[in-house]
N, C-alpha and C. Protein backbone atom coordinates (compact mmCIF):
# COMPACT_ATOMS: atom_id res chain seq x y z
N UNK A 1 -37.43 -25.32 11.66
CA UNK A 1 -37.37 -25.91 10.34
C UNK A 1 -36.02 -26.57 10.17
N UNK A 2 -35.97 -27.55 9.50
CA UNK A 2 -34.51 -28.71 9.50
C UNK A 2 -34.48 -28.36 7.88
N UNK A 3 -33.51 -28.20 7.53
CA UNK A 3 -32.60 -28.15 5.74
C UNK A 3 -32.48 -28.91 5.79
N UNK A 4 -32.23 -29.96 4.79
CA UNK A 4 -30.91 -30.71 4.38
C UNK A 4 -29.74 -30.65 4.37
N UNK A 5 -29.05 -31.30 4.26
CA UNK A 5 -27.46 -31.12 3.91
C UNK A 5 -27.09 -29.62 2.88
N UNK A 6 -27.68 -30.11 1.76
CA UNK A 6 -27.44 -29.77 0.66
C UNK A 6 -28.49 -28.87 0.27
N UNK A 7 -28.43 -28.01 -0.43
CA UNK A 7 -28.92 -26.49 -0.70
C UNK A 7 -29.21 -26.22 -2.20
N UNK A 8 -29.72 -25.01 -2.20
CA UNK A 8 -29.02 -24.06 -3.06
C UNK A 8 -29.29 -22.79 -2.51
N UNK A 9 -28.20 -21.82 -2.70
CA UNK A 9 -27.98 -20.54 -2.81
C UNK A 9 -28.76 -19.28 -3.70
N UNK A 10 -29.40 -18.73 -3.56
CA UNK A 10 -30.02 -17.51 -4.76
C UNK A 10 -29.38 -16.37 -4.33
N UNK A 11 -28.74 -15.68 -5.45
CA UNK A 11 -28.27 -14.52 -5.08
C UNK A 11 -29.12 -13.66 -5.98
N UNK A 12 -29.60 -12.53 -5.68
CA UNK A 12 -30.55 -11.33 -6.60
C UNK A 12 -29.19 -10.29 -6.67
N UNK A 13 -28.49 -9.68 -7.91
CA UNK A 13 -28.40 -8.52 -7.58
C UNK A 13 -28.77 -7.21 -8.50
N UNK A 14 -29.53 -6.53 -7.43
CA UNK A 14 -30.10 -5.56 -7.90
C UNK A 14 -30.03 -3.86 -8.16
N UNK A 15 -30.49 -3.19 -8.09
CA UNK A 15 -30.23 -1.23 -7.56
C UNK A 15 -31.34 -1.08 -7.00
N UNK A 16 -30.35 -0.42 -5.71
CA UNK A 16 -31.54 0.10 -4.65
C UNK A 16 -32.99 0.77 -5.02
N UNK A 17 -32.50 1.51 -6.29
CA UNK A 17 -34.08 2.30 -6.72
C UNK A 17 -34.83 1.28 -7.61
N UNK A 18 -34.43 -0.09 -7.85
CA UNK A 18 -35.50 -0.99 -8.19
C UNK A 18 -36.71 -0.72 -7.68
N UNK A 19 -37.73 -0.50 -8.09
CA UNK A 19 -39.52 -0.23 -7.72
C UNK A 19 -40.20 -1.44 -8.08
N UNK A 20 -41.10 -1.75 -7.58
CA UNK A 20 -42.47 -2.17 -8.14
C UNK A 20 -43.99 -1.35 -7.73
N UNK A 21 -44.79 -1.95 -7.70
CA UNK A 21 -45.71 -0.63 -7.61
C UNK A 21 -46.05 -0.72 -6.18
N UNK A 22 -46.04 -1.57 -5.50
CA UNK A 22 -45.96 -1.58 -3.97
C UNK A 22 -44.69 -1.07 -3.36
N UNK A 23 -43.94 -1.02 -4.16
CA UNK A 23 -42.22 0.04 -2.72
C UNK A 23 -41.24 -0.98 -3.46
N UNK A 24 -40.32 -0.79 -2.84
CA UNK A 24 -38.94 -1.27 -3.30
C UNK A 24 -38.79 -2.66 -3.52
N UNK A 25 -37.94 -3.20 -5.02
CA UNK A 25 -38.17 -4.54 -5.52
C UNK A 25 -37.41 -5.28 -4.28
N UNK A 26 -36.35 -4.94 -3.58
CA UNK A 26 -35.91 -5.91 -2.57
C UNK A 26 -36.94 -6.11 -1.30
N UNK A 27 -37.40 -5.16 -0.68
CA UNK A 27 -38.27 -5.27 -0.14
C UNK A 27 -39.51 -6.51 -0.24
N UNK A 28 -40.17 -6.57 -1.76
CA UNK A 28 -41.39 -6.72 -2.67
C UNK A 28 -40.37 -8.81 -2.41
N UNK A 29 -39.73 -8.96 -3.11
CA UNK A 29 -39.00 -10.31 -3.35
C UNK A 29 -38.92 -10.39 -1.45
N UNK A 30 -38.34 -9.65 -0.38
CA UNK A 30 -38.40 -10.47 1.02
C UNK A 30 -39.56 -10.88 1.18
N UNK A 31 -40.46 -10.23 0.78
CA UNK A 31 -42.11 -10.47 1.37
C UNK A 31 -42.49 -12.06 0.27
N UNK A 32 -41.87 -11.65 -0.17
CA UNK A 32 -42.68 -13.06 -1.54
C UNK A 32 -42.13 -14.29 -0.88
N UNK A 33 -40.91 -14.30 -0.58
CA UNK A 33 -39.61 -15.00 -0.29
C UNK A 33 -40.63 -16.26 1.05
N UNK A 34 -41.23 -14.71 2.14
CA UNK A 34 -41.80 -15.46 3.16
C UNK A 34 -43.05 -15.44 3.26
N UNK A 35 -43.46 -14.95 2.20
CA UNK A 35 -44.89 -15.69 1.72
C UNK A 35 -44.84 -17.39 1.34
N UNK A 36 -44.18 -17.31 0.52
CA UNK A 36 -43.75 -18.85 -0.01
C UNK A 36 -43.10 -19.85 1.27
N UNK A 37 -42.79 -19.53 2.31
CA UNK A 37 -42.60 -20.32 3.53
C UNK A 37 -40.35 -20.33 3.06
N UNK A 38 -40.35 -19.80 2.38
CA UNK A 38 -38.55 -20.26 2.26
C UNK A 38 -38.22 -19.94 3.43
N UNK A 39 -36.79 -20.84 3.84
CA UNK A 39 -36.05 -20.42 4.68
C UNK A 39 -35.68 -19.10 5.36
N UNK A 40 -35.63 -18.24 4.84
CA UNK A 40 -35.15 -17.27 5.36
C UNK A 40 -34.47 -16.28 4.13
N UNK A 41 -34.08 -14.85 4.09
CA UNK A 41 -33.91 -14.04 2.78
C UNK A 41 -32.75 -12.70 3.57
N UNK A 42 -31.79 -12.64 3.21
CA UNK A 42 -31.14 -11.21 3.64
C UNK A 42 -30.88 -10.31 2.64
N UNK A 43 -30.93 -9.16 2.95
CA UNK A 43 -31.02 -7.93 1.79
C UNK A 43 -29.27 -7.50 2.39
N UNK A 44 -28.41 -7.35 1.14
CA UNK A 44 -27.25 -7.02 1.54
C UNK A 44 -26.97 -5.41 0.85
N UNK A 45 -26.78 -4.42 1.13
CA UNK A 45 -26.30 -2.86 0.59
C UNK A 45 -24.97 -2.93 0.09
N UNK A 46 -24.59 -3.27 -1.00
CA UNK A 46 -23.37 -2.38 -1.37
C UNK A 46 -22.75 -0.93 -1.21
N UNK A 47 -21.08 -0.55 -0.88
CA UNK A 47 -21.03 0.63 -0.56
C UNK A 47 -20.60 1.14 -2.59
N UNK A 48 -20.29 -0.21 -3.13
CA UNK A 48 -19.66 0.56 -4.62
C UNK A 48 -19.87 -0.76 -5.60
N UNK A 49 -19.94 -0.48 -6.65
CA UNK A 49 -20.66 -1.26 -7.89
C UNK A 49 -20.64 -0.97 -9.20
N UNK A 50 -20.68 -1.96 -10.12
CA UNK A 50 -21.09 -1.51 -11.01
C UNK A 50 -21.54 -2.75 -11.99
N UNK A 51 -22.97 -2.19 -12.97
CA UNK A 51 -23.47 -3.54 -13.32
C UNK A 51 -23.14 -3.19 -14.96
N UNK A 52 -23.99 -3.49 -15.87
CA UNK A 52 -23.60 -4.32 -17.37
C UNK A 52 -23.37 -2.69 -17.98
N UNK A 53 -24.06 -1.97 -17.61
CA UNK A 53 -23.54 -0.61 -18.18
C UNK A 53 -22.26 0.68 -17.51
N UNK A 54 -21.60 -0.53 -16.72
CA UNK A 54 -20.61 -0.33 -16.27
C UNK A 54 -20.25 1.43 -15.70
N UNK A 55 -21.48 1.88 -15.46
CA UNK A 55 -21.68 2.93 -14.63
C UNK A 55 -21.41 2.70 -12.82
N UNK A 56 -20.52 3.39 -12.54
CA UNK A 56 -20.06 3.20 -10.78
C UNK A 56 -20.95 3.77 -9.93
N UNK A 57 -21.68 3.06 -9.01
CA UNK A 57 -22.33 3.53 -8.12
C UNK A 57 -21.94 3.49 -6.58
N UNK A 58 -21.82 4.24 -5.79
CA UNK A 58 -20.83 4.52 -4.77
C UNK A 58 -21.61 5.58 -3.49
N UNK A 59 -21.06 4.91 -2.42
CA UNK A 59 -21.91 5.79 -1.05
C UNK A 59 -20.74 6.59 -1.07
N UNK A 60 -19.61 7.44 -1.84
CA UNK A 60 -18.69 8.01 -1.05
C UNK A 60 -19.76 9.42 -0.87
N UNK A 61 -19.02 9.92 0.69
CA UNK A 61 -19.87 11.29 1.09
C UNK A 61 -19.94 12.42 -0.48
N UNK A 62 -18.84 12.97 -1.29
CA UNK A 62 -18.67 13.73 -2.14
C UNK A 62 -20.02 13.80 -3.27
N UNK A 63 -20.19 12.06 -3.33
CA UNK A 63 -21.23 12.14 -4.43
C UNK A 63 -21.77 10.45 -3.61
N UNK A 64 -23.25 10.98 -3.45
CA UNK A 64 -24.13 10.43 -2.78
C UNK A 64 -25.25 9.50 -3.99
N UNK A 65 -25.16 8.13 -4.17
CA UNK A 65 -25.62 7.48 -4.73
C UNK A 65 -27.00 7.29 -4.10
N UNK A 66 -27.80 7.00 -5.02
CA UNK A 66 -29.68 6.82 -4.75
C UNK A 66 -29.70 5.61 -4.75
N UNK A 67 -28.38 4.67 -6.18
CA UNK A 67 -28.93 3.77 -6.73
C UNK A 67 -27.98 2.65 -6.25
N UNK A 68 -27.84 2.57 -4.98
CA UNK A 68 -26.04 1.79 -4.08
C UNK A 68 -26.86 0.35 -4.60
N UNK A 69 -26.02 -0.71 -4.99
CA UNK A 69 -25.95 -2.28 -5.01
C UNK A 69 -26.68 -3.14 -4.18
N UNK A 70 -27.91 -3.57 -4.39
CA UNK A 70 -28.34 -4.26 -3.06
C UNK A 70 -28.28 -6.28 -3.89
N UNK A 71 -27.83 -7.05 -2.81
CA UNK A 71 -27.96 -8.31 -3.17
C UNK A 71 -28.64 -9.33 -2.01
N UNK A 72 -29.70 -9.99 -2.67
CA UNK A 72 -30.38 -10.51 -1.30
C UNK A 72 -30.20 -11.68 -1.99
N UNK A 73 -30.03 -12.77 -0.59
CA UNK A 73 -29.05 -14.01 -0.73
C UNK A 73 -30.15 -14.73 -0.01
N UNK A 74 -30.82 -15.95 -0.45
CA UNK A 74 -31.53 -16.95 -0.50
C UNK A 74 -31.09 -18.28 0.19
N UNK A 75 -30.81 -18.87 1.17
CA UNK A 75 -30.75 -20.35 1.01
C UNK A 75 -32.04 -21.25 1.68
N UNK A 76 -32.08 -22.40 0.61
CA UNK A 76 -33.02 -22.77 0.76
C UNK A 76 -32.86 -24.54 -0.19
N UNK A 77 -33.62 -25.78 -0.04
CA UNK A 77 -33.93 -26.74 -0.96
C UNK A 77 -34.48 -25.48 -2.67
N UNK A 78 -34.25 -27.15 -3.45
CA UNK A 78 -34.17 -26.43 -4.46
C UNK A 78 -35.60 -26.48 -4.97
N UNK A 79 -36.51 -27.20 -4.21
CA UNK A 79 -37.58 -27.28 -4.59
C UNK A 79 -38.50 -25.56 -3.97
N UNK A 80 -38.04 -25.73 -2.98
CA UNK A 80 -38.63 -23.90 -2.83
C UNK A 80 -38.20 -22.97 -3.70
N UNK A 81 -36.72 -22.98 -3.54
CA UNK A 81 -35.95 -21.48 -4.47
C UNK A 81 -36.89 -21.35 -6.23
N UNK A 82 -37.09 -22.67 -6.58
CA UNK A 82 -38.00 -23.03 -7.72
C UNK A 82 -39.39 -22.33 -8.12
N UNK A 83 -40.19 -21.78 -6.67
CA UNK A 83 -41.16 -21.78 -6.43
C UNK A 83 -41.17 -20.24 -6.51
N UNK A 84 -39.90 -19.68 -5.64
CA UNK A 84 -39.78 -18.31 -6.59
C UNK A 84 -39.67 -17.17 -8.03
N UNK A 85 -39.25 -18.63 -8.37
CA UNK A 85 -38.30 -18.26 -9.93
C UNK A 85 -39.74 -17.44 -10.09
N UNK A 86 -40.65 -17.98 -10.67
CA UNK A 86 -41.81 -17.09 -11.88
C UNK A 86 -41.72 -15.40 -11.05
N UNK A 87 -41.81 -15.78 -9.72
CA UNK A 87 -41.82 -14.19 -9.39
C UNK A 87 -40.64 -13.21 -9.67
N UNK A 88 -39.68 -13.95 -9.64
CA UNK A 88 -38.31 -13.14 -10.20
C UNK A 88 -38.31 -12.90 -11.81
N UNK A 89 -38.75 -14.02 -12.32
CA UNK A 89 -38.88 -13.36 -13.77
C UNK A 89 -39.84 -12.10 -14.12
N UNK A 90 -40.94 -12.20 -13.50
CA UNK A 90 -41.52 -11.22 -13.68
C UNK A 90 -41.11 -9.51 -12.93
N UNK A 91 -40.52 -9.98 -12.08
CA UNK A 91 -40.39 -8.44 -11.63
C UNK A 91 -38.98 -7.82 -11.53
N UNK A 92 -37.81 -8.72 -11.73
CA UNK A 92 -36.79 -8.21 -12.33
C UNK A 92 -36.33 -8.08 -13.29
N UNK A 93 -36.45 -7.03 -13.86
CA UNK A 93 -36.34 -6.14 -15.05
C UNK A 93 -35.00 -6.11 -15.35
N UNK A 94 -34.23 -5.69 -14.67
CA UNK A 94 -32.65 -5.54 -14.79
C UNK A 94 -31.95 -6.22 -13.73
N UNK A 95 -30.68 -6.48 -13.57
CA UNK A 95 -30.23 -7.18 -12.25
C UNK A 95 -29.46 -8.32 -13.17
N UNK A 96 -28.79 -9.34 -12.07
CA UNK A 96 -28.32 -10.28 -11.99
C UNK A 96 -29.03 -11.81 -11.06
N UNK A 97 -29.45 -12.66 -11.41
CA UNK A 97 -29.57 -13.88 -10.60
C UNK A 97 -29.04 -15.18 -11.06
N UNK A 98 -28.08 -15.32 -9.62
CA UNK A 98 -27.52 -16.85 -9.44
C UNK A 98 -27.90 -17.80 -8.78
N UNK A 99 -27.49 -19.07 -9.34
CA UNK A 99 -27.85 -19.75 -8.22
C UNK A 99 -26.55 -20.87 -8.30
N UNK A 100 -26.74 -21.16 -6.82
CA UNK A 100 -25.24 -22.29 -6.79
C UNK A 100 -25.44 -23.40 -5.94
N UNK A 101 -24.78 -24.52 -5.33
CA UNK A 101 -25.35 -25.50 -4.61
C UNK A 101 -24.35 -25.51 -3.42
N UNK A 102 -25.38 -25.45 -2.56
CA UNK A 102 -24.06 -25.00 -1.23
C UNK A 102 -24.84 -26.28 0.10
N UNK A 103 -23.63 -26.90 0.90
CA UNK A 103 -23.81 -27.58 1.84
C UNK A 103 -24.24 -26.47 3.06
N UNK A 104 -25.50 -26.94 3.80
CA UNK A 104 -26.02 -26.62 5.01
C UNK A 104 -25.14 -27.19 5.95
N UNK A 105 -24.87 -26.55 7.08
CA UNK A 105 -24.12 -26.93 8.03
C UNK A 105 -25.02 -26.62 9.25
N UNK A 106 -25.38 -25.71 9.29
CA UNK A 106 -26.41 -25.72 10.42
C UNK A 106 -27.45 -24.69 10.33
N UNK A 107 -28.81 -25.19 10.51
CA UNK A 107 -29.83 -23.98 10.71
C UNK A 107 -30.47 -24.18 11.87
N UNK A 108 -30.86 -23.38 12.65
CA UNK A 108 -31.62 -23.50 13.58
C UNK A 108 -31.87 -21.70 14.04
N UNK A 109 -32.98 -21.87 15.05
CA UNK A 109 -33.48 -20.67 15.05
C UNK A 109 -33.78 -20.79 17.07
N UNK A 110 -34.61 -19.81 17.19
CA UNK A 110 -34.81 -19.53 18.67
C UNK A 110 -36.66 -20.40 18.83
N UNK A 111 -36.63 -21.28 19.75
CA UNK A 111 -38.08 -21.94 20.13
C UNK A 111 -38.50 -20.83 20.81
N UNK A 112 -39.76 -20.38 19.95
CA UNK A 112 -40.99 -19.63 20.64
C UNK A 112 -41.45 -20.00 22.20
């Protein structure tokens, strides 16, 4: 698959114990992501965080978080990332999503 130059970026960020009724919302958004043919989707783990209720969530060993930071990062034309939106409205409940316009420099992958 060839990008363009020019992009945009989606960042999701979410908590790991996000659900939907099929398993975990990051999980649920990769599968949608490549259902819809997008580029490609990475799920990133935070080790420490904290979102609008400014509660700290943290892998330290002492106190073991359920709910660690996950952010899955999107690039893609803006006509796909578009194609996601309705599914993100609907199934993120809480969280953060950005989006920004970022130059492609190179994509390429491995020929089957």
């Amino acid at each position: 698959m060839k990008l363009p130059e020019s992009g945009l970026l989606l960042r999701i960020y979410i908590g790991e114990s996000d659900q939907t009724p099929e398993g975990p919302l990051y999980e649920a958004i990769v599968k949608k992501a490549r259902e819809l043919n997008l580029a490609g989707a990475t799920v990133l783990r935070g080790i420490m965080g904290f979102g609008a209720e400014s509660r700290i969530h943290t892998a330290k060993l002492l106190r073991l978080s359920e709910d660690l930071p996950i952010v899955i990062e999107i690039v893609d034309t803006e006509e796909n990332i578009n194609r996601l939106m309705p599914y993100l409205d609907e199934h993120v409940k809480e969280g953060l999503i950005t989006l920004e316009k970022v130059q492609v420099i190179k994509y390429r992958h491995r020929k089957s």
